[in-house]
Each structure stands twice: as structure tokens, then as C-alpha cells.
Protein backbone atom coordinates (compact mmCIF):
# COMPACT_ATOMS: atom_id res chain seq x y z
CA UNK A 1 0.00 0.00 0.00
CA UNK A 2 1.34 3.39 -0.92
CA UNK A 3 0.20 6.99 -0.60
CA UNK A 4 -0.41 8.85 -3.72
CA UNK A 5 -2.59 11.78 -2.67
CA UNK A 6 -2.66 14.35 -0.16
CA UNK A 7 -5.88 16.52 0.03
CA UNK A 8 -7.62 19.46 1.96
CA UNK A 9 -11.31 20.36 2.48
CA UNK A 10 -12.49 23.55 4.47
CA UNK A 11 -16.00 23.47 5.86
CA UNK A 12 -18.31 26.62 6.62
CA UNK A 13 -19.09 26.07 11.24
CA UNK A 14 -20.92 28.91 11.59
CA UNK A 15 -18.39 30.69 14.13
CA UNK A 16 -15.31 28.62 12.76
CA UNK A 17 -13.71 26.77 9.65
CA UNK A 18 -13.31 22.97 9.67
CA UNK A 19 -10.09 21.85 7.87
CA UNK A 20 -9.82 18.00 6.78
CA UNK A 21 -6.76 16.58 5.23
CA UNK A 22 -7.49 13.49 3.39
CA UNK A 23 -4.74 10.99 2.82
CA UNK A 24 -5.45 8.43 -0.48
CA UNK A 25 -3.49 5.61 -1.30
CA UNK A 26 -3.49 3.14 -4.40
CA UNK A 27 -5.15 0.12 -2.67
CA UNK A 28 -8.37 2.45 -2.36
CA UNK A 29 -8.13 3.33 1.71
CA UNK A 30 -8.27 6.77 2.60
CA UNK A 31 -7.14 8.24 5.82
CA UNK A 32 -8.69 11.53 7.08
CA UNK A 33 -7.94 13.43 10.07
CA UNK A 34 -8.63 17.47 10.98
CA UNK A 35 -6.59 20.66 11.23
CA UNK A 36 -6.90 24.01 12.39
CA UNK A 37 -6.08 26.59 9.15
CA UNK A 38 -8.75 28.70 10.71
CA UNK A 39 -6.06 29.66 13.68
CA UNK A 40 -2.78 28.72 11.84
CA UNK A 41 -2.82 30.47 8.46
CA UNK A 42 -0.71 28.59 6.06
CA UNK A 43 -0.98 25.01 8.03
CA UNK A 44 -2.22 23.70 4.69
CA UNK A 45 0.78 24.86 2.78
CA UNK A 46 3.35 22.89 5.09
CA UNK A 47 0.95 19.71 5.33
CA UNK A 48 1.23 19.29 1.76
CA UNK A 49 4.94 20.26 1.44
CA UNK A 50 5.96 17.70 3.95
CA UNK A 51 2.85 15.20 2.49
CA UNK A 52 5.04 15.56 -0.69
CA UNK A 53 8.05 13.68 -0.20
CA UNK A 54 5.45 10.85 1.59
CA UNK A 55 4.15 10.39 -1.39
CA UNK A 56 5.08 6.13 -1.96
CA UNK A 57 5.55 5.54 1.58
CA UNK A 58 3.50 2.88 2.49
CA UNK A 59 0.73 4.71 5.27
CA UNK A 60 0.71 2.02 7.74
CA UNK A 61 4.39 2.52 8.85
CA UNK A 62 3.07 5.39 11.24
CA UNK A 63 6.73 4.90 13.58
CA UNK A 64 8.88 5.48 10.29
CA UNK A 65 6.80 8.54 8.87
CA UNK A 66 6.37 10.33 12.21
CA UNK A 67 10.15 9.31 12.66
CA UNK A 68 10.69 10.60 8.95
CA UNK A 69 8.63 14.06 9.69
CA UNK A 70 10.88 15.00 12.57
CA UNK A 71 13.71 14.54 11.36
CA UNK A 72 12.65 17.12 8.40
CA UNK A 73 11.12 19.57 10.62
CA UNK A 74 13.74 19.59 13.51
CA UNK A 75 15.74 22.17 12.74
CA UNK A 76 12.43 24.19 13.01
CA UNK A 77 10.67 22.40 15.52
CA UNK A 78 7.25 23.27 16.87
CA UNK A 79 4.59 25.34 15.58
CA UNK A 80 3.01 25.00 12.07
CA UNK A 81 5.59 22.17 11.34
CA UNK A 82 4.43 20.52 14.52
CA UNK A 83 0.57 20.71 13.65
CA UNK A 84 1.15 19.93 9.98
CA UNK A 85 2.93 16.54 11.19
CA UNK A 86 0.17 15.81 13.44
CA UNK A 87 -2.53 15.68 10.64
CA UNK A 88 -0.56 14.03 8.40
CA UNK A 89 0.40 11.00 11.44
CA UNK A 90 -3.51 11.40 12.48
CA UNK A 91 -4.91 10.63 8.69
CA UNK A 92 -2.13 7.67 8.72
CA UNK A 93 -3.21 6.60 11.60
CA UNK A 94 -7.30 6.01 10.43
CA UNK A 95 -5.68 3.91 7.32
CA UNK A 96 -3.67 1.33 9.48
CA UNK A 97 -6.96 1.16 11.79
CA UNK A 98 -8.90 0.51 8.54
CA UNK A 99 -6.87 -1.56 6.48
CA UNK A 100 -6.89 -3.74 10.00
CA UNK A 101 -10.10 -3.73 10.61
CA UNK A 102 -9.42 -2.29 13.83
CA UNK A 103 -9.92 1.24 15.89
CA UNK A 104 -7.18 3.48 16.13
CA UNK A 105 -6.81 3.26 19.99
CA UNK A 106 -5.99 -0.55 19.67
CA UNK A 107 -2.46 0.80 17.77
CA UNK A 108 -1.63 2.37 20.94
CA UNK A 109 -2.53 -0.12 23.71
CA UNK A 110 -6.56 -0.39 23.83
CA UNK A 111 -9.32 1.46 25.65
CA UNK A 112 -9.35 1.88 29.66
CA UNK A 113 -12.98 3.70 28.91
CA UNK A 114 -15.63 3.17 26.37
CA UNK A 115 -17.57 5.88 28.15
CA UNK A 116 -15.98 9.77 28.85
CA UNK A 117 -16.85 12.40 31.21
CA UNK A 118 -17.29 15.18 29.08
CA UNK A 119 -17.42 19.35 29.69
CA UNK A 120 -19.49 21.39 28.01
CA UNK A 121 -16.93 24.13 26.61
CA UNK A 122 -18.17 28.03 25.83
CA UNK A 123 -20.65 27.70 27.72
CA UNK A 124 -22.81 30.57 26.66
CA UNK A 125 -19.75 32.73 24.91
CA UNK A 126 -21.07 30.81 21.34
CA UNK A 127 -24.63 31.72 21.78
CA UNK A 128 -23.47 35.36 23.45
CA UNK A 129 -20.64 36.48 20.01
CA UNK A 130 -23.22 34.64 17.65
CA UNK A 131 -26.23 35.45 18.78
CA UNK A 132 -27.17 35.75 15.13
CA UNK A 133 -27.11 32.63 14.65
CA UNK A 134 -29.48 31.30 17.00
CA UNK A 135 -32.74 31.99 18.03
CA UNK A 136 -33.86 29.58 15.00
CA UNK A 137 -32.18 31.19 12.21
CA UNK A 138 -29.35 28.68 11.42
CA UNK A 139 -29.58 26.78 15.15
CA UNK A 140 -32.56 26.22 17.56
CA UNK A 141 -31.38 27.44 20.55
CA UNK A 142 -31.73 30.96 22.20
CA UNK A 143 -28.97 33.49 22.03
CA UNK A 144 -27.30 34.76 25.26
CA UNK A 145 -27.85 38.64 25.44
CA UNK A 146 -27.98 38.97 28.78
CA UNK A 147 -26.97 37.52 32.31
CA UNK A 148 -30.87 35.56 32.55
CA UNK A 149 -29.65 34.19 29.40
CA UNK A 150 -26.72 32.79 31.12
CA UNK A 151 -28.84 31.19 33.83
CA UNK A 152 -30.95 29.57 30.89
CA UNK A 153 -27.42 28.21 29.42
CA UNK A 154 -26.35 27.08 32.62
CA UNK A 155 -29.79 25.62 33.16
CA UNK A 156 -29.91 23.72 29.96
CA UNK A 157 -26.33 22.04 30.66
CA UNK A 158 -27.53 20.98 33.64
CA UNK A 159 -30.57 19.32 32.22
CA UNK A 160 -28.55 17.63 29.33
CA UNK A 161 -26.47 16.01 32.28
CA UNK A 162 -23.48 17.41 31.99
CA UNK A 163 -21.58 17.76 35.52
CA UNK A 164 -19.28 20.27 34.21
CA UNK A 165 -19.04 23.51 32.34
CA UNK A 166 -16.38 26.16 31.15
CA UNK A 167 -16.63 29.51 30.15
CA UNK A 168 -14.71 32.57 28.68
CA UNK A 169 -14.87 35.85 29.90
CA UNK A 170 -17.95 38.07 28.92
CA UNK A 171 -18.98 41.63 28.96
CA UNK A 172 -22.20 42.71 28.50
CA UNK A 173 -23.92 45.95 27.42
CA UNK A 174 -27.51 46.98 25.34
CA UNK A 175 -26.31 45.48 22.69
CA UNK A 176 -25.51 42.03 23.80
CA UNK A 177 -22.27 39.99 24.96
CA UNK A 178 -18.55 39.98 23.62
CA UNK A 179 -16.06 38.21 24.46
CA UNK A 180 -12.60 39.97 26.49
CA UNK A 181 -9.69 38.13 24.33
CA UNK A 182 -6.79 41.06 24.68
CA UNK A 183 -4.74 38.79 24.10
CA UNK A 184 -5.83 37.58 20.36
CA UNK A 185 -6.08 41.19 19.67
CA UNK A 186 -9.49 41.37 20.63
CA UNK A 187 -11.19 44.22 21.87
CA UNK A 188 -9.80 46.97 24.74
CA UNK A 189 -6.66 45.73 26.56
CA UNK A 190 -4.14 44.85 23.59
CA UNK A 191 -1.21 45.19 23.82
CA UNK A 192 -0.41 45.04 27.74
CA UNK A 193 -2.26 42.50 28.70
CA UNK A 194 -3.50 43.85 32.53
CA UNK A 195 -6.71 43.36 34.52
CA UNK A 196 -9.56 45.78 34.49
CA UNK A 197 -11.08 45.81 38.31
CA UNK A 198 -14.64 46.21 35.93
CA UNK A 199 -13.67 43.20 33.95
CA UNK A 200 -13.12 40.82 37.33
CA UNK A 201 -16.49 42.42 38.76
CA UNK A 202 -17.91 41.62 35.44
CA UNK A 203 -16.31 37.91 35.57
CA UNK A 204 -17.56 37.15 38.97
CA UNK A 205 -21.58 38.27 37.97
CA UNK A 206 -20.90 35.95 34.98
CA UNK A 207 -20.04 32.95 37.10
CA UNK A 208 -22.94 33.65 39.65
CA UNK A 209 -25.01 33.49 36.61
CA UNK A 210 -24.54 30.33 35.68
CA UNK A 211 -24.13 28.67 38.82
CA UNK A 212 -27.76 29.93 39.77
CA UNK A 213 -28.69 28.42 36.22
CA UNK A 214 -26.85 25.18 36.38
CA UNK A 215 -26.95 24.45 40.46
CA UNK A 216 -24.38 23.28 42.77
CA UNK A 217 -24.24 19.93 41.11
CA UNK A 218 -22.36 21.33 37.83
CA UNK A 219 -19.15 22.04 38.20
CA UNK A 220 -17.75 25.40 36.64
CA UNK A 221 -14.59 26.32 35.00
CA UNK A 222 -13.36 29.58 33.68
CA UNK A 223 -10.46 30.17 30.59
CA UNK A 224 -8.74 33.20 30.36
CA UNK A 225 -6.39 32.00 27.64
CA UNK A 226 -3.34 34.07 27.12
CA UNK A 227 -5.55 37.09 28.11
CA UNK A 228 -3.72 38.52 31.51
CA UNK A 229 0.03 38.81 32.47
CA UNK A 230 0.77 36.44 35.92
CA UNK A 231 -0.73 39.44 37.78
CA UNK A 232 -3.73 39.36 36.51
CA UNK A 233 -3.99 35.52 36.73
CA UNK A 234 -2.96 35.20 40.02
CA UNK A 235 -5.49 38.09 41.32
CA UNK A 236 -8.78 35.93 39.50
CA UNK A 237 -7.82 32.65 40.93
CA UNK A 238 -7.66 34.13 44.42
CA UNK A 239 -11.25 35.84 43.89
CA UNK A 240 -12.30 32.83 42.36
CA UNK A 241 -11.99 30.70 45.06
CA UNK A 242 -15.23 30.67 46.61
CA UNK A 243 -16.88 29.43 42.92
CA UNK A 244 -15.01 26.45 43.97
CA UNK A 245 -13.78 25.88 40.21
CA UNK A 246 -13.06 22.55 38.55
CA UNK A 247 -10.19 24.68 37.29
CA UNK A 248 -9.11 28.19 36.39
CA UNK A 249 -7.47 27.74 32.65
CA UNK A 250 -4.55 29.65 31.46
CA UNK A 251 -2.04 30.62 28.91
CA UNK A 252 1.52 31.19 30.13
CA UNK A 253 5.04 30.76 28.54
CA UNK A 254 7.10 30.90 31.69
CA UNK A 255 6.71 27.77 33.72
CA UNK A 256 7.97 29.74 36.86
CA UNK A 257 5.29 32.07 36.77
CA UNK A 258 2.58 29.83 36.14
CA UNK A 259 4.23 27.82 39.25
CA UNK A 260 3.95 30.67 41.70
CA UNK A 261 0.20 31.35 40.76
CA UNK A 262 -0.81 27.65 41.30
CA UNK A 263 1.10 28.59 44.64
CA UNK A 264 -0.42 31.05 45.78
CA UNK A 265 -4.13 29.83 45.06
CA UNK A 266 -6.18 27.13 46.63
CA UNK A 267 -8.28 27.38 42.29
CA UNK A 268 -6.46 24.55 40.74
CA UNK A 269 -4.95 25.76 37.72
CA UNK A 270 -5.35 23.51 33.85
CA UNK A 271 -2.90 24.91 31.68
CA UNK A 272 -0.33 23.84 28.32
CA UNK A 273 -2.93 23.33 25.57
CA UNK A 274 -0.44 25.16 23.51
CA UNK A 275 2.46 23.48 24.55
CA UNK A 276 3.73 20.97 21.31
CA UNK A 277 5.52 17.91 22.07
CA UNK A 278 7.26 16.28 25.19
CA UNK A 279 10.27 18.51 25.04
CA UNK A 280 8.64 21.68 25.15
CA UNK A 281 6.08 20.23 27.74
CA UNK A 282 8.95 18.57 30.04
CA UNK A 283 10.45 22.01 31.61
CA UNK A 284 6.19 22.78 32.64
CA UNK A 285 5.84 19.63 34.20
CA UNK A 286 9.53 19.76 36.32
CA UNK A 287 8.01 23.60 37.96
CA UNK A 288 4.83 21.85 39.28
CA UNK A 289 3.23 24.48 37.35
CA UNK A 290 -0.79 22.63 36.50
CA UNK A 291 -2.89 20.63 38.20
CA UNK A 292 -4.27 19.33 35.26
CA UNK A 293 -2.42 19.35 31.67
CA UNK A 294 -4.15 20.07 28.54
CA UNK A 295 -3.23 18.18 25.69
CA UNK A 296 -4.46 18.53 21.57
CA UNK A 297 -4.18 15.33 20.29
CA UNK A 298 -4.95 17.49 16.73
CA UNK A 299 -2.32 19.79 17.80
CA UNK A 300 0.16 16.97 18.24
CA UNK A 301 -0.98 13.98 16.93
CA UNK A 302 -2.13 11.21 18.05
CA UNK A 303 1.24 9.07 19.26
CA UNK A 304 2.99 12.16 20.61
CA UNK A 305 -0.19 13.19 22.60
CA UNK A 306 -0.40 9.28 24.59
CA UNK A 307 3.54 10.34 25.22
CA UNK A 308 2.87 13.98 26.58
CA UNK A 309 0.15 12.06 28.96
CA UNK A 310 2.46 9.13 30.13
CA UNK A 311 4.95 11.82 30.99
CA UNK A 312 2.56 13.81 32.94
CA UNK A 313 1.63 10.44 34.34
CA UNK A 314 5.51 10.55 35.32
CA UNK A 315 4.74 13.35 37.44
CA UNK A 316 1.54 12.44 38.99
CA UNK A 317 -0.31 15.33 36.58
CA UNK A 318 -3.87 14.26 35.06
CA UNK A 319 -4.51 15.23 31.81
CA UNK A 320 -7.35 17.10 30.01
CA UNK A 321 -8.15 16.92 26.21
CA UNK A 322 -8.52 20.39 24.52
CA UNK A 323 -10.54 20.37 21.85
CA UNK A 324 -13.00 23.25 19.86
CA UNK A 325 -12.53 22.23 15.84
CA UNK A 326 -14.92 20.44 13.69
CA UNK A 327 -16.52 16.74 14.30
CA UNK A 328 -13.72 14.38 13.32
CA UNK A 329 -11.40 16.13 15.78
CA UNK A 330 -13.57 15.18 18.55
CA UNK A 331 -13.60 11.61 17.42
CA UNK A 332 -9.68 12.02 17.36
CA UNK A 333 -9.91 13.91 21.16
CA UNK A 334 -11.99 10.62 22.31
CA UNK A 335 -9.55 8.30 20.96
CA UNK A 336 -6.95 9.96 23.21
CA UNK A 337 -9.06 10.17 26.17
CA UNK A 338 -10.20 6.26 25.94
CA UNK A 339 -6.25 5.40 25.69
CA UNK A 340 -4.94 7.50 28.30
CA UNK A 341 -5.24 5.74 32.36
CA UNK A 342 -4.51 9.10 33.90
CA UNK A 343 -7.32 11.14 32.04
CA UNK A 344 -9.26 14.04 34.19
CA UNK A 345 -11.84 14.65 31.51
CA UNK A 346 -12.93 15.75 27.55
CA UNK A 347 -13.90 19.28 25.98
CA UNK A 348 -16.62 19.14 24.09
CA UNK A 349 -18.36 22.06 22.06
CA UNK A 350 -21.79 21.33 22.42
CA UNK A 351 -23.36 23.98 20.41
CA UNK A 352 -23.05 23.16 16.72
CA UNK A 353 -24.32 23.96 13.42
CA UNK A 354 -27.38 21.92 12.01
CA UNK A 355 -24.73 19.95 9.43
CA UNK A 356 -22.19 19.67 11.32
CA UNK A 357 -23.28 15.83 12.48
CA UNK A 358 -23.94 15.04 8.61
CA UNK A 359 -19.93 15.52 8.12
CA UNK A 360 -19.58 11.94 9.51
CA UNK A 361 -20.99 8.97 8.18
CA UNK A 362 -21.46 7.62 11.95
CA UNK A 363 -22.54 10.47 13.73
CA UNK A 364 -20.93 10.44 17.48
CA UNK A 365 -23.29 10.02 20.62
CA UNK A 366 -22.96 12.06 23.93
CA UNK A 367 -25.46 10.54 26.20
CA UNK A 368 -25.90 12.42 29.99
CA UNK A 369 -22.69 14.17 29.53
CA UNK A 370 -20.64 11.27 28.32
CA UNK A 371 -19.24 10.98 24.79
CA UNK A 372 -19.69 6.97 23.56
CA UNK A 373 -16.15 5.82 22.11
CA UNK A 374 -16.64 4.61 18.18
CA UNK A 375 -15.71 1.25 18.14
CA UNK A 376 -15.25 0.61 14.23
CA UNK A 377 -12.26 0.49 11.47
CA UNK A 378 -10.06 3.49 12.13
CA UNK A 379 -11.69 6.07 13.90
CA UNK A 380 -14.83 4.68 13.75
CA UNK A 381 -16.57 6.44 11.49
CA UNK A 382 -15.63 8.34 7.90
CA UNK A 383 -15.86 11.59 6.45
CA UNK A 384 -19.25 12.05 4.39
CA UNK A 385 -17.00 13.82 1.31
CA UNK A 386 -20.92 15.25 -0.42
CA UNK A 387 -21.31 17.23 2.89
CA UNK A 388 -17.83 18.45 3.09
CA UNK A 389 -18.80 20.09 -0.52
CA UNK A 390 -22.21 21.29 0.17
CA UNK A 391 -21.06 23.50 3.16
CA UNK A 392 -17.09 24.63 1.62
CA UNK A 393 -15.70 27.29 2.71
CA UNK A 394 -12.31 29.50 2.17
CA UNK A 395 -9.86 28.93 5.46
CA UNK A 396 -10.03 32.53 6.49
């Protein structure tokens, strides 16, 4: 079996763009996996410059082409060239599953869990910065406008039975909610990063809100991304700490600082989503810095994301799967989390466009807050390639 084609598809979310690389080879199997374009412009570009000199290898030698793709990339090591390797490894990966007749997590070691605790992620920040969209013009689901519209959010997560919810900061005024990203560029606050006192006030309402929606039986967590300096971070998770938070998510490049704020809080701190590989993860992990590590198994791949979690396994560190990209990267984010013994628990967007389940041939089940691990050929399901066309899209 050899590859001989390398392909990308981009897919109209609603809020986002889907990316999906498809992998063909001359015996007729295709592999497919998912990649972020959206967030990474020009992640196509190096997929199908490394894809090219692939192109012959036989697919199911997954050890020899993520061996092969290292090599290539490490004088440049991390980043786009990082993510591109991880798609290609990932759409590798679902054609050795298939052309055994087997699911991708038996390749590395078998499911611990057929069943995952699941979070619902954006909890009310998707309904609040697309409130256009719902309502029951593209989804049937009310729009969050105000802070009762939180409680309804909050309410409705509760109801679905999930026991766990995270948010993003929120600011309201007459003419709805935004979100406070400063540090994407985002609003007031770019370039220096610091803390508003009307933004933690504004925080704080936002959490009461949805803990009066969902009840003391859901579990809230709030990400602030790369939005704050330390400062800033450290000063939430100390006013957080009556919310009693699941975890207060951050963005940090300096392990020492992100140390000395899970110091100085009783808030457990979830942190590294960004972080790419077990080198760049290993200095993290040696400052104690996270009570739970974040891991993309899209980010970096499948095989390198079981090692990141067996290290942080090293250190006694749970691990988290991050996850907010189209539906075959949750199938990829579930593989991970059935693998993985020392697993805390899986994001999962739960708001989603009406076609957004059509994209798979075998739509995936969440049932009370648990997402069912596919048990078929590869990942367990395939990409439905007429529904990919019907809703393209540029990657903007």
C-alpha cells in the first residue's frame, strides 16, 4: 500500500472553519484526520509540502513517517511544522486502523474507557458572540444577550447532564455579549495584557449566573487564555476561590510564573494546551506548574499526545483533552481520552451547526454528559465527502 494523494477540504461552522486533510493511497483506503487553518494560516501549505516527499511511503508505517517528519522539521521544531505533522500522522493513523479492521486506539494499547466524562466548553460565549445565529435562524437554541440568558445556558447544561461547564470571559452591554480576548487582539486591553477591576467584577456576575442556572451539582470552569500577564492571573484565581472551580485555565510561557500562581491559590490551575511535544512540555511539568495538563491530540498527533500524557503520568499530573474544531477532531480527542489511564476529563463544544453531524458517516453520541467511544475500522466512522462540498468554505 502506498500513498499517492494528499488533500484538503475547508468546511463553513458557523463561528469557525473545519479543515480536513485526506490521505489516499493506491489500494483504495483513505485516511482523514482534521486541522486548524482557521487559527494557523498557512498550516495547509506545510501539510502538503511535507505530504510531498510521503508520497510512496506505504501509510501504515506510522513509527517510520512520524520518525521521517521529525527529522525534516527539527531544525524548526514546533509550531506549524508541529501541527502539519500531526494531521498528516492522524490521517495515517485512520488507514492502518482501517486496512486492519481495527480502531485506532488498539495501535496504541486499547481502551481503559468506552464511556468519557465530558465538559461542556463556551458555555454561553457561542450563543453570546453569535447570537445571530441562533434563536432559530441557522440553530434552535436561544442566544445569550444577557446575564438571565446565562442562567438559561447554565440551566440547559444541567438538564442535558453534563456535571461540568467552562466559560470565557464576557462583557455585556444593550447590545448584547462579547467576548474579552486582549490577548488575540481582541477588543480593549491589547497590547499590555493587565486586569480591568470592571472586567473581574464583570467575571464574577458571569459565574454567579450560571451557577444559579446550572446548580451546585455542575461544576464550573473559567479560561482566560493568554488574556492577563501572571498578575492578573494570580489576582482571579484568588477571587475565584469561593466558585469552587473545577479549574481556572490559562495561557503562560514561563513555567515559573505559572508555578507561583498555582502557589499562591487554593483554584487549581489547567494549563499547556499550547504546549507541542514532550520537550517543550517537560520544563512545565519539572516547575509543578498545573494541576491538570491540557493536551491537543490534533495539535500533536495522536502518538505524541499518549507520550505527553504518560509523561505527565511521570509526574503524577492528570490530563485534560482540549478540543474546539470540527466533528472528526472530537472523534480524534476521544480516541486519546479512551487510551490514556490518567485522564481528568474531555472538551466538548456542544453547540453546533445543524450539518455539522452530517460531516460523519457515523454520527458520534454524547449521552448524559458522556461521549460513547466509536468502536469501528479506524476512527470509527468516515468523512461524508458530499457534505464536506455542500457547506465549503475559504480557510479565512
Amino acid at each position: 500500500m502506498k500513498i499517492v494523494k494528499f488533500e484538503d477540504f475547508h468546511v463553513d461552522g458557523g463561528w469557525d472553519v473545519w479543515s480536513f486533510l485526506k490521505i489516499t493511497t493506491d489500494a483504495g483506503v483513505i485516511g482523514w484526520s482534521e486541522f486548524k487553518e482557521n487559527r494557523r494560516k498557512g498550516l495547509g501549505a506545510v501539510i502538503h509540502g511535507l505530504g510531498g516527499m510521503l508520497i510512496g511511503e506505504d501509510p501504515r508505517a506510522t513509527g517510520r513517517i512520524e520518525a521521517t517528519l521529525h527529522a525534516q522539521t527539527r531544525n524548526m521544531a514546533g509550531g506549524l511544522n508541529a501541527s502539519a505533522a500531526a494531521a498528516i500522522v492522524n490521517a495515517c493513523l485512520d488507514i492502518k486502523g482501517k486496512a486492519l479492521g481495527i480502531p485506532v486506539y488498539e495501535l496504541i494499547g486499547g481502551a481503559v474507557r468506552e464511556r468519557i466524562p465530558t465538559y461542556w466548553s463556551r458555555c454561553g460565549v457561542v450563543r453570546a458572540r453569535w447570537a445571530s445565529l441562533f434563536g432559530g435562524k441557522v440553530i434552535d437554541k436561544p442566544p445569550v444577550r444577557n446575564l438571565d440568558d446565562l442562567k438559561i445556558a447554565g440551566r440547559e447544561a444541567r438538564e442535558r447532564g453534563f456535571t461540568a461547564i467552562k466559560t470565557n470571559v464576557l462583557l455585556f452591554d444593550r447590545n448584547g455579549g462579547r467576548q474579552y480576548t486582549p490577548g488575540s487582539t481582541r477588543g480593549m486591553g491589547h497590547p499590555e495584557l493587565n486586569l480591568p477591576e470592571a472586567v473581574l467584577e464583570a467575571t464574577l456576575a458571569q459565574l454567579s449566573a450560571l451557577r444559579e442556572g446550572a446548580g451546585p451539582g455542575v461544576r464550573l470552569m473559567l479560561d482566560l487564555n493568554f488574556n492577563y500577564k501572571p498578575e492578573g492571573f494570580r489576582r482571579f484565581a484568588k477571587k475565584l476561590e469561593p466558585f469552587d472551580l473545577l479549574w481556572l485555565e490559562m495561557d503562560c510561557h514561563d513555567p515559573k510564573a505559572l508555578a507561583l500562581i498555582r502557589a499562591s491559590t487554593a483554584t487549581p490551575i489547567a494549563s499547556l494546551e499550547t504546549i507541542l511535544g514532550r520537550r517543550a512540555l517537560r520544563p512545565y511539568l519539572d516547575a509543578s506548574c498545573a494541576d491538570v495538563a491540557i493536551i491537543d491530540s490534533e495539535y500533536n498527533g495522536l502518538p505524541e499526545s499518549v507520550r505527553m500524557a504518560a509523561m505527565a503520568d511521570s509526574y503524577e499530573v492528570n490530563v485534560a483533552s482540549h478540543n474546539y474544531s470540527g466533528p472528526l477532531a472530537t472523534v480524534i480527542s476521544a480516541h486519546f481520552a479512551a487510551v490514556v489511564p490518567n485522564f481528568r476529563i474531555m472538551e466538548l463544544d456542544v453547540d453546533e451547526v445543524p450539518w455539522k453531524s452530517k460531516l460523519l458517516t457515523k454520527p458520534y453520541t454524547v449521552e448524559n454528559g458522556e461521549f460513547i467511544v466509536p468502536n469501528g475500522p479506524g476512527w470509527g466512522t468516515d468523512v461524508n465527502e458530499d457534505e464536506l462540498r455542500a457547506h465549503a468554505t475559504k480557510a479565512n
